[in-house]
PDB file of N, CA and C in Angstrom:
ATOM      1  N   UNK A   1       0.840  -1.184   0.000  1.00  0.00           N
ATOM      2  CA  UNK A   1       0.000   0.000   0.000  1.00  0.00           C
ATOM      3  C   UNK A   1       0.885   1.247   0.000  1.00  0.00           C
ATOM      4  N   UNK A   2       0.896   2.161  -0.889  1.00  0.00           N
ATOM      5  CA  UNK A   2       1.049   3.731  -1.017  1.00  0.00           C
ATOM      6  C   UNK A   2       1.025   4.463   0.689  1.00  0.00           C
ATOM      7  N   UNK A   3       1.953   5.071   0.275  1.00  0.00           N
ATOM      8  CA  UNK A   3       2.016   6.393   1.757  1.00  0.00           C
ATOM      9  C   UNK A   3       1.012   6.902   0.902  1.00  0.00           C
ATOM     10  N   UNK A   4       0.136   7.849   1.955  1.00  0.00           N
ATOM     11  CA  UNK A   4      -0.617   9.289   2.039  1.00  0.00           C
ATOM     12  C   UNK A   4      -0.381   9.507   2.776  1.00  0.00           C
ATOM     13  N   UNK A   5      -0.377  11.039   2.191  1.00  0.00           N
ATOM     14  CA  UNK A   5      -0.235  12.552   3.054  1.00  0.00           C
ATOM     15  C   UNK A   5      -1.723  13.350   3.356  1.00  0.00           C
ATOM     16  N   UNK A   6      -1.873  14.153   4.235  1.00  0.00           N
ATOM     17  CA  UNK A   6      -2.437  15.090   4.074  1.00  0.00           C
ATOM     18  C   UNK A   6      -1.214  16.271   3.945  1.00  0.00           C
ATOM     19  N   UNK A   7      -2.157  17.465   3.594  1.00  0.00           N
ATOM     20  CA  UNK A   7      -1.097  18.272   3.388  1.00  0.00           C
ATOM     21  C   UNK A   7      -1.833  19.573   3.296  1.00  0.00           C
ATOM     22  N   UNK A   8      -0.961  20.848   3.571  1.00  0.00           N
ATOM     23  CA  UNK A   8      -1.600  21.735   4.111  1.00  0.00           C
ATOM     24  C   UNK A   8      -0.822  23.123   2.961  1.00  0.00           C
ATOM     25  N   UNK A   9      -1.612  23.882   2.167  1.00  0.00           N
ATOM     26  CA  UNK A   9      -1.183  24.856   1.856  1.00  0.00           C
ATOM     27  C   UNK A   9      -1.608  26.485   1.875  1.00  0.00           C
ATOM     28  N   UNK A  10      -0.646  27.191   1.669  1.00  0.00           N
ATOM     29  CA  UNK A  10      -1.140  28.633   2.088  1.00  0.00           C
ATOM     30  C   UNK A  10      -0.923  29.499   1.177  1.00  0.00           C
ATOM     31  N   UNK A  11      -1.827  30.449   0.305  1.00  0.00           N
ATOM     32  CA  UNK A  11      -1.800  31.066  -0.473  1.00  0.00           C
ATOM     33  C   UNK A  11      -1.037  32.232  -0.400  1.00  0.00           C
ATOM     34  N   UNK A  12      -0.197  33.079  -0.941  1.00  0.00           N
ATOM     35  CA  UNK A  12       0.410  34.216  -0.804  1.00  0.00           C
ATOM     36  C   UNK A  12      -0.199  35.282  -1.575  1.00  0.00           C
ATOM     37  N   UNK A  13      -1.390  34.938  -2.183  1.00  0.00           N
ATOM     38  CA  UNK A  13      -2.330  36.312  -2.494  1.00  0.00           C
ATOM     39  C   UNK A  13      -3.067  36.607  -1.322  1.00  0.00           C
ATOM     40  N   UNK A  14      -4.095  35.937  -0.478  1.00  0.00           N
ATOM     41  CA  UNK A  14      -4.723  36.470   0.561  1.00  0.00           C
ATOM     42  C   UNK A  14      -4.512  35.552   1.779  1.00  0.00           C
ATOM     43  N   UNK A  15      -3.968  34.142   1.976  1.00  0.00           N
ATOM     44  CA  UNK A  15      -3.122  33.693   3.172  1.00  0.00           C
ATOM     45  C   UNK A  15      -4.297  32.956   3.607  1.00  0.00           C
ATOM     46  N   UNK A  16      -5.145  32.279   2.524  1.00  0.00           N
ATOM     47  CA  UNK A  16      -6.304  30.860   2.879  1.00  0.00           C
ATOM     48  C   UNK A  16      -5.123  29.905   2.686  1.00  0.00           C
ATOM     49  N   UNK A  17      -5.804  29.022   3.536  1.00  0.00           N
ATOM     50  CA  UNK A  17      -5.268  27.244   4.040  1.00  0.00           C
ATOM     51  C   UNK A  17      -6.231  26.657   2.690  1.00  0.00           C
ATOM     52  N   UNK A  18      -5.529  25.742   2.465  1.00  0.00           N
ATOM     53  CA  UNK A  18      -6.376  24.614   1.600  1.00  0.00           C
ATOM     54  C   UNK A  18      -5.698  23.323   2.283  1.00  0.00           C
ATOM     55  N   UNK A  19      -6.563  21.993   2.757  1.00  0.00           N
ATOM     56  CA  UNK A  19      -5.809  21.073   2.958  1.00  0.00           C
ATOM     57  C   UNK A  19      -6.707  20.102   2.294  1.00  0.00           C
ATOM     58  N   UNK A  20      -5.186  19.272   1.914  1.00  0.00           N
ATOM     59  CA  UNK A  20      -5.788  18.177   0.800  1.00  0.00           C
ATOM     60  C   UNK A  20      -5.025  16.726   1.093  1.00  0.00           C
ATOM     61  N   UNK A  21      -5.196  15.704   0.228  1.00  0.00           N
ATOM     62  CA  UNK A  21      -4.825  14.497   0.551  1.00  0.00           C
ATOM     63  C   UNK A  21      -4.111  14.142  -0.783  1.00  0.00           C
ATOM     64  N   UNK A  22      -2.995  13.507  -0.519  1.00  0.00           N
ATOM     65  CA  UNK A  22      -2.106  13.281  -1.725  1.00  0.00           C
ATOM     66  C   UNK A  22      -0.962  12.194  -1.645  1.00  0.00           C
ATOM     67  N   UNK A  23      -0.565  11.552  -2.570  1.00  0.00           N
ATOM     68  CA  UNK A  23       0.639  10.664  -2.083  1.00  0.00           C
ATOM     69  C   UNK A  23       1.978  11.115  -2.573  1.00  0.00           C
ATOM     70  N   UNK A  24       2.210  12.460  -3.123  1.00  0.00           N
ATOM     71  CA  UNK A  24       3.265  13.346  -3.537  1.00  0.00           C
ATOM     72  C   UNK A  24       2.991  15.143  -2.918  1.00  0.00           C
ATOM     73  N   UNK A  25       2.904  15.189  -1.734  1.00  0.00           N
ATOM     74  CA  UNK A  25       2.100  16.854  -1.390  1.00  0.00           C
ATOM     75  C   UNK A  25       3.581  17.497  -2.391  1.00  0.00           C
ATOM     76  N   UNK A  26       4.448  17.463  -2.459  1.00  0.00           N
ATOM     77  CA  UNK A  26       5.229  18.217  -3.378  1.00  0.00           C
ATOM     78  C   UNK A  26       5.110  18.282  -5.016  1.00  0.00           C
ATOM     79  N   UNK A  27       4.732  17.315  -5.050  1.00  0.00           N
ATOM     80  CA  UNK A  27       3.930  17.013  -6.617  1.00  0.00           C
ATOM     81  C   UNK A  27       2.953  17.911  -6.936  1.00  0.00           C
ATOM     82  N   UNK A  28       1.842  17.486  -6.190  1.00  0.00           N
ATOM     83  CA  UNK A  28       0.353  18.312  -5.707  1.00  0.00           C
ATOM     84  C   UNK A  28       0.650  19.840  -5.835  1.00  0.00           C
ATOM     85  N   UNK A  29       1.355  20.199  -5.087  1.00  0.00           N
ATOM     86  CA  UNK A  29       2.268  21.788  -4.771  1.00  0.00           C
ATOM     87  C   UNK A  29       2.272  22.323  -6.195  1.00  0.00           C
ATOM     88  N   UNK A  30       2.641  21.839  -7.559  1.00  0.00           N
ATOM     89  CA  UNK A  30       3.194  22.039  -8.604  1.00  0.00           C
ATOM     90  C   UNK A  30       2.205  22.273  -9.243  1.00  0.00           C
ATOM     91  N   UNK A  31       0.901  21.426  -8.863  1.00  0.00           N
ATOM     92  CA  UNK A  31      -0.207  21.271  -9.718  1.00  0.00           C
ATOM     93  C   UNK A  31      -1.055  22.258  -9.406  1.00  0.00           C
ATOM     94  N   UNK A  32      -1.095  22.375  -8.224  1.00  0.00           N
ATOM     95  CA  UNK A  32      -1.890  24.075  -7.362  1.00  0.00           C
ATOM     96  C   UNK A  32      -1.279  24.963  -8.127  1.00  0.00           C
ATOM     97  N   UNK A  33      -0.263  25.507  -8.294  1.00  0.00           N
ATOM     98  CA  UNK A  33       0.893  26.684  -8.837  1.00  0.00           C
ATOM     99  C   UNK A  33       0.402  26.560 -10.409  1.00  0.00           C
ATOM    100  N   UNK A  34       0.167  25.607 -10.909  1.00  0.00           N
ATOM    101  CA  UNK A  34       0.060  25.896 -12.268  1.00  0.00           C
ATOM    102  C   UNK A  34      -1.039  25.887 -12.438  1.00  0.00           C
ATOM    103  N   UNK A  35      -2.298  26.217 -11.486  1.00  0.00           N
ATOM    104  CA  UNK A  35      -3.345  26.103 -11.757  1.00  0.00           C
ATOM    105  C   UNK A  35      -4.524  24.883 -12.109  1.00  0.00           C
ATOM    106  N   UNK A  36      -4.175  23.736 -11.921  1.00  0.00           N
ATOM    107  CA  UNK A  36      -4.745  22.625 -12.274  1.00  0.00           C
ATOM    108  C   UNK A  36      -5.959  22.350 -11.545  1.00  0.00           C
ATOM    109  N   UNK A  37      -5.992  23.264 -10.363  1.00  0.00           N
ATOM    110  CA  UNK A  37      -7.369  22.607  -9.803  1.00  0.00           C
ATOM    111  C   UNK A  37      -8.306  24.077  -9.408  1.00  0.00           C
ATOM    112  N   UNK A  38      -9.308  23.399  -9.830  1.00  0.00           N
ATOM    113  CA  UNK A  38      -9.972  25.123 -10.103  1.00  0.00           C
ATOM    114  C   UNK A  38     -10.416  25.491  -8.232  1.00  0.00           C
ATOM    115  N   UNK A  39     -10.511  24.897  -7.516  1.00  0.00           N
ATOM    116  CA  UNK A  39     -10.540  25.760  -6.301  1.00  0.00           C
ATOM    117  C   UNK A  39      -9.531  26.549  -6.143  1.00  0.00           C
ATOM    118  N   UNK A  40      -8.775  26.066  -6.060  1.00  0.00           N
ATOM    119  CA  UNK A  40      -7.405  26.868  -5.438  1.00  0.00           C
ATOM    120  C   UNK A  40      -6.592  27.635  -6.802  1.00  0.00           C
ATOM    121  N   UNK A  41      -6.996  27.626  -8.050  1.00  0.00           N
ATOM    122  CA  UNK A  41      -6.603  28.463  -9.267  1.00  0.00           C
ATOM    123  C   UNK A  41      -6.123  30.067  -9.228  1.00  0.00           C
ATOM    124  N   UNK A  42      -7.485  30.327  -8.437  1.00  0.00           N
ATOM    125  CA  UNK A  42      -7.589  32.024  -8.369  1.00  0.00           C
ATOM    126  C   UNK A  42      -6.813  32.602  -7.126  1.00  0.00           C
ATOM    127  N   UNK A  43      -5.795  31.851  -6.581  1.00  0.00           N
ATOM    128  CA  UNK A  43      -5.229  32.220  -5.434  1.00  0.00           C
ATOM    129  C   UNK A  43      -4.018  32.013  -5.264  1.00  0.00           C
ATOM    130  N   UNK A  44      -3.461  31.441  -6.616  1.00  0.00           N
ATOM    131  CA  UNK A  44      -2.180  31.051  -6.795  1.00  0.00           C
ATOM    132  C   UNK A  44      -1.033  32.606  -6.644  1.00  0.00           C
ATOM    133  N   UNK A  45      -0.194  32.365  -5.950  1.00  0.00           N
ATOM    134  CA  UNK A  45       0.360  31.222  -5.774  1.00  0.00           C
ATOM    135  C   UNK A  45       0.806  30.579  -4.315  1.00  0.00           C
ATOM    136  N   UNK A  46       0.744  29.358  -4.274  1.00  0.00           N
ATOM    137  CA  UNK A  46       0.515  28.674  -2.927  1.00  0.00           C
ATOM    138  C   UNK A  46       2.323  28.325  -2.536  1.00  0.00           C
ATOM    139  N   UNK A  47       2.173  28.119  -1.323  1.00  0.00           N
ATOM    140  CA  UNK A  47       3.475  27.115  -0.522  1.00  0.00           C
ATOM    141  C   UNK A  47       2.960  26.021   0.347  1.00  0.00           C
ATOM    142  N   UNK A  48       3.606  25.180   0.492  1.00  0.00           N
ATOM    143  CA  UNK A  48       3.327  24.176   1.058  1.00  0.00           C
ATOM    144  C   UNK A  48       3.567  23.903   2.611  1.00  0.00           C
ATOM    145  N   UNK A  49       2.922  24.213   3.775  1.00  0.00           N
ATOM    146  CA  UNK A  49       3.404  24.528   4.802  1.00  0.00           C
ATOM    147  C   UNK A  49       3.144  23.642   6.155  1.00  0.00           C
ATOM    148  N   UNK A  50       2.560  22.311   5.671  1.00  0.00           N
ATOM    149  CA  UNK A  50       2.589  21.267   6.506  1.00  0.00           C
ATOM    150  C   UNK A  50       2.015  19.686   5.528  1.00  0.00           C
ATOM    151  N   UNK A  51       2.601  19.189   5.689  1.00  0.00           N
ATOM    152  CA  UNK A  51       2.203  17.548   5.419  1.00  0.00           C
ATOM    153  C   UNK A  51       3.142  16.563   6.783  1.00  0.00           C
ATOM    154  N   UNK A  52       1.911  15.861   6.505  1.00  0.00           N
ATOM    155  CA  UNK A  52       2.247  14.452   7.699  1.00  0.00           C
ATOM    156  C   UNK A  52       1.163  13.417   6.905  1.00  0.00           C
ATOM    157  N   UNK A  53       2.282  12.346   6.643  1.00  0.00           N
ATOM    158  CA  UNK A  53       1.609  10.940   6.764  1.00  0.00           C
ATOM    159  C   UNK A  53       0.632  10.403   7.466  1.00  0.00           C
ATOM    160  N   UNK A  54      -0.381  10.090   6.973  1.00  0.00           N
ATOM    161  CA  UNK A  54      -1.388   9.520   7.432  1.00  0.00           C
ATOM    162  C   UNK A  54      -1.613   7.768   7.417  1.00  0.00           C
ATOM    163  N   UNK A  55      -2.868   7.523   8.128  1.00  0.00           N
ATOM    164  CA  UNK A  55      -3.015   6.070   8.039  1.00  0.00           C
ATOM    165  C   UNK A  55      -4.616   6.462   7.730  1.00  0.00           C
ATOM    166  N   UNK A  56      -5.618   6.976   7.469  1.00  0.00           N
ATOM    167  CA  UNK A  56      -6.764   7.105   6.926  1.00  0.00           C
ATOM    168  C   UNK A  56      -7.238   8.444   6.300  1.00  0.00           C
ATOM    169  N   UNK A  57      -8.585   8.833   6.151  1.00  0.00           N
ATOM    170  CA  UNK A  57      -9.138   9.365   6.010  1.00  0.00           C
ATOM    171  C   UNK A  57     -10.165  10.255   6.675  1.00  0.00           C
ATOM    172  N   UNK A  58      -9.951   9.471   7.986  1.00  0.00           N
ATOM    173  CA  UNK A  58     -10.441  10.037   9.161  1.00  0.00           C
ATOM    174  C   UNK A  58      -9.228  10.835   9.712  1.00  0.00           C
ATOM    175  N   UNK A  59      -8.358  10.513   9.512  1.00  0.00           N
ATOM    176  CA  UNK A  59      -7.251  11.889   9.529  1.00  0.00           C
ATOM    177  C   UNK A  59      -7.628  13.180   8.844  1.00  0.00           C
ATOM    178  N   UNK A  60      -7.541  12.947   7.445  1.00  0.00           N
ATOM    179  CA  UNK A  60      -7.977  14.177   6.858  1.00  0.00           C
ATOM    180  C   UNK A  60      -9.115  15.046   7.016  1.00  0.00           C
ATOM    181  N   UNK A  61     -10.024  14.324   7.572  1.00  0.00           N
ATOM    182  CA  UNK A  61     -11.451  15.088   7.898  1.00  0.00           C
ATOM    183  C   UNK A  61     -11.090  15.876   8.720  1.00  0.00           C
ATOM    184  N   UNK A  62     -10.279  15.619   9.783  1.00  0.00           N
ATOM    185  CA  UNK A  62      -9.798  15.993  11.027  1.00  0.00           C
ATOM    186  C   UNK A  62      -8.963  17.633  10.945  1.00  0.00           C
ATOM    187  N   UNK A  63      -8.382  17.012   9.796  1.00  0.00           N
ATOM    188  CA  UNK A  63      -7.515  18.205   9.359  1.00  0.00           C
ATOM    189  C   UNK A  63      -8.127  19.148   8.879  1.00  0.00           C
ATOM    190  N   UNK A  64      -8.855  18.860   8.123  1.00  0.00           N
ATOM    191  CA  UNK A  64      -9.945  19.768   7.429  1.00  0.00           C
ATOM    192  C   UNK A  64     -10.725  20.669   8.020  1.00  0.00           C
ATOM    193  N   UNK A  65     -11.316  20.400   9.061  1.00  0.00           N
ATOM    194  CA  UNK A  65     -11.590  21.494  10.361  1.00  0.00           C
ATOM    195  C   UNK A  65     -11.073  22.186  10.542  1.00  0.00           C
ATOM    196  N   UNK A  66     -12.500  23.517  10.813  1.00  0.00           N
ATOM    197  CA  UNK A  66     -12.148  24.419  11.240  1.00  0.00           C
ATOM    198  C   UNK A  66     -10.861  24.828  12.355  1.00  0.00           C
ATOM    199  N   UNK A  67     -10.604  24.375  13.072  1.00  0.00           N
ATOM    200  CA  UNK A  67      -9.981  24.009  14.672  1.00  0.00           C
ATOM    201  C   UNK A  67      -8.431  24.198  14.046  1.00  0.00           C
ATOM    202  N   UNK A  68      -8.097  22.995  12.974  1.00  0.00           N
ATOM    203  CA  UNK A  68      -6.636  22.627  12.824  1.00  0.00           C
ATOM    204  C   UNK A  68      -6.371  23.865  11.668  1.00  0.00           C
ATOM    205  N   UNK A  69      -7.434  24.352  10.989  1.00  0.00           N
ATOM    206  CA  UNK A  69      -6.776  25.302  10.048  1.00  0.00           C
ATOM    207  C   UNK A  69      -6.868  26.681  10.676  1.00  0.00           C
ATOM    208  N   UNK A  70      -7.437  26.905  11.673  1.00  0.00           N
ATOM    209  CA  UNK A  70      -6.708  28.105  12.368  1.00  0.00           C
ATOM    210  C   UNK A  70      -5.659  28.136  13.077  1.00  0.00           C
ATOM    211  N   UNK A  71      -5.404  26.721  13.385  1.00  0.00           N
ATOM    212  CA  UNK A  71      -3.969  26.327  14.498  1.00  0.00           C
ATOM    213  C   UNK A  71      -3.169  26.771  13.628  1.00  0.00           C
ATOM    214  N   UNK A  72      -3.398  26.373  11.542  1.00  0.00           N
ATOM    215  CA  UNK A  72      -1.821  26.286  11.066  1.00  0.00           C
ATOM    216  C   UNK A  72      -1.825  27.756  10.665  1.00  0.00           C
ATOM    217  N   UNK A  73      -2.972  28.434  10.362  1.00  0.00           N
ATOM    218  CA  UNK A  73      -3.250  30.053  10.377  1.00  0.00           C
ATOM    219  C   UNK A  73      -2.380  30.512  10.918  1.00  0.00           C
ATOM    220  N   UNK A  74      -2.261  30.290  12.455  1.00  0.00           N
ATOM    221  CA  UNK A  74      -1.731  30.992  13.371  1.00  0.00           C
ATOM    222  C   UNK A  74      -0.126  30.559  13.652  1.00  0.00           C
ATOM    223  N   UNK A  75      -0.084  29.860  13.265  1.00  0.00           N
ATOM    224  CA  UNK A  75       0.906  29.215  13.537  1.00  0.00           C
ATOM    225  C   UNK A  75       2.017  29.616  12.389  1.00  0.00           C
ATOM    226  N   UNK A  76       1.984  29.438  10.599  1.00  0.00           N
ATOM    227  CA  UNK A  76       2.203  30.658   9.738  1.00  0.00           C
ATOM    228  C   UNK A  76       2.289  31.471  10.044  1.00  0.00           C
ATOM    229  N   UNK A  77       1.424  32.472  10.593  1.00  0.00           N
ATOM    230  CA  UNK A  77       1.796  33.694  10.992  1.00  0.00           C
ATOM    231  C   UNK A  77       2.447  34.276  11.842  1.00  0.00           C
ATOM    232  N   UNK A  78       2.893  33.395  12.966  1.00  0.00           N
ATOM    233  CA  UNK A  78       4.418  32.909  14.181  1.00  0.00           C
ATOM    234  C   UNK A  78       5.531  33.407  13.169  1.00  0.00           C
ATOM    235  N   UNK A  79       5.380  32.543  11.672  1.00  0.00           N
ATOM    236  CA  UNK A  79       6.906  32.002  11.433  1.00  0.00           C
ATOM    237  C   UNK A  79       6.374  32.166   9.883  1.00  0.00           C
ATOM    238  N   UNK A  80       6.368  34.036   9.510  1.00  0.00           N
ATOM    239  CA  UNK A  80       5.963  33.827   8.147  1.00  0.00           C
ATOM    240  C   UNK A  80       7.268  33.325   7.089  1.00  0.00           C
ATOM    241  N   UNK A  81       6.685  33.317   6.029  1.00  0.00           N
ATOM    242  CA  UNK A  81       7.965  32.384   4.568  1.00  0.00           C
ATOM    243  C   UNK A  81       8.074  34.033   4.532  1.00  0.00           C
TER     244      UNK A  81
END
């Protein structure tokens, strides 16, 4: 079985989180930047500012919350790029 990631990115036009699930988040990263996925298109361009290996999908839900994307909000903004 494949590693997955979740993975966490942050836009440098207005500084939204997008977190997504991937088995390359650096791959993924490339595909956000060039526009490939129309959510995150109009906000390019992104960095990649947390991934961790997962073992489900009940991880990612987790992540996906409200709760953890203000933690990494805030937490970015500790320690901007």
């Amino acid at each position: 079985m494949k590693n997955h990631y979740v993975y966490a990115i942050k836009s440098l036009r207005d500084k939204r989180i997008y977190v997504g699930i991937s088995q390359n988040p650096r791959k993924r990263l490339v595909g956000h930047n060039a526009g490939q996925t129309r959510s995150t298109k109009p906000f390019r361009p992104w960095v990649l500012i947390y991934s961790k290996m997962i073992g489900s999908r009940k991880e990612e839900k987790r992540m996906k919350s409200g709760y953890v994307k203000e933690w990494l909000r805030t937490l970015t903004n500790c320690y901007p790029r």
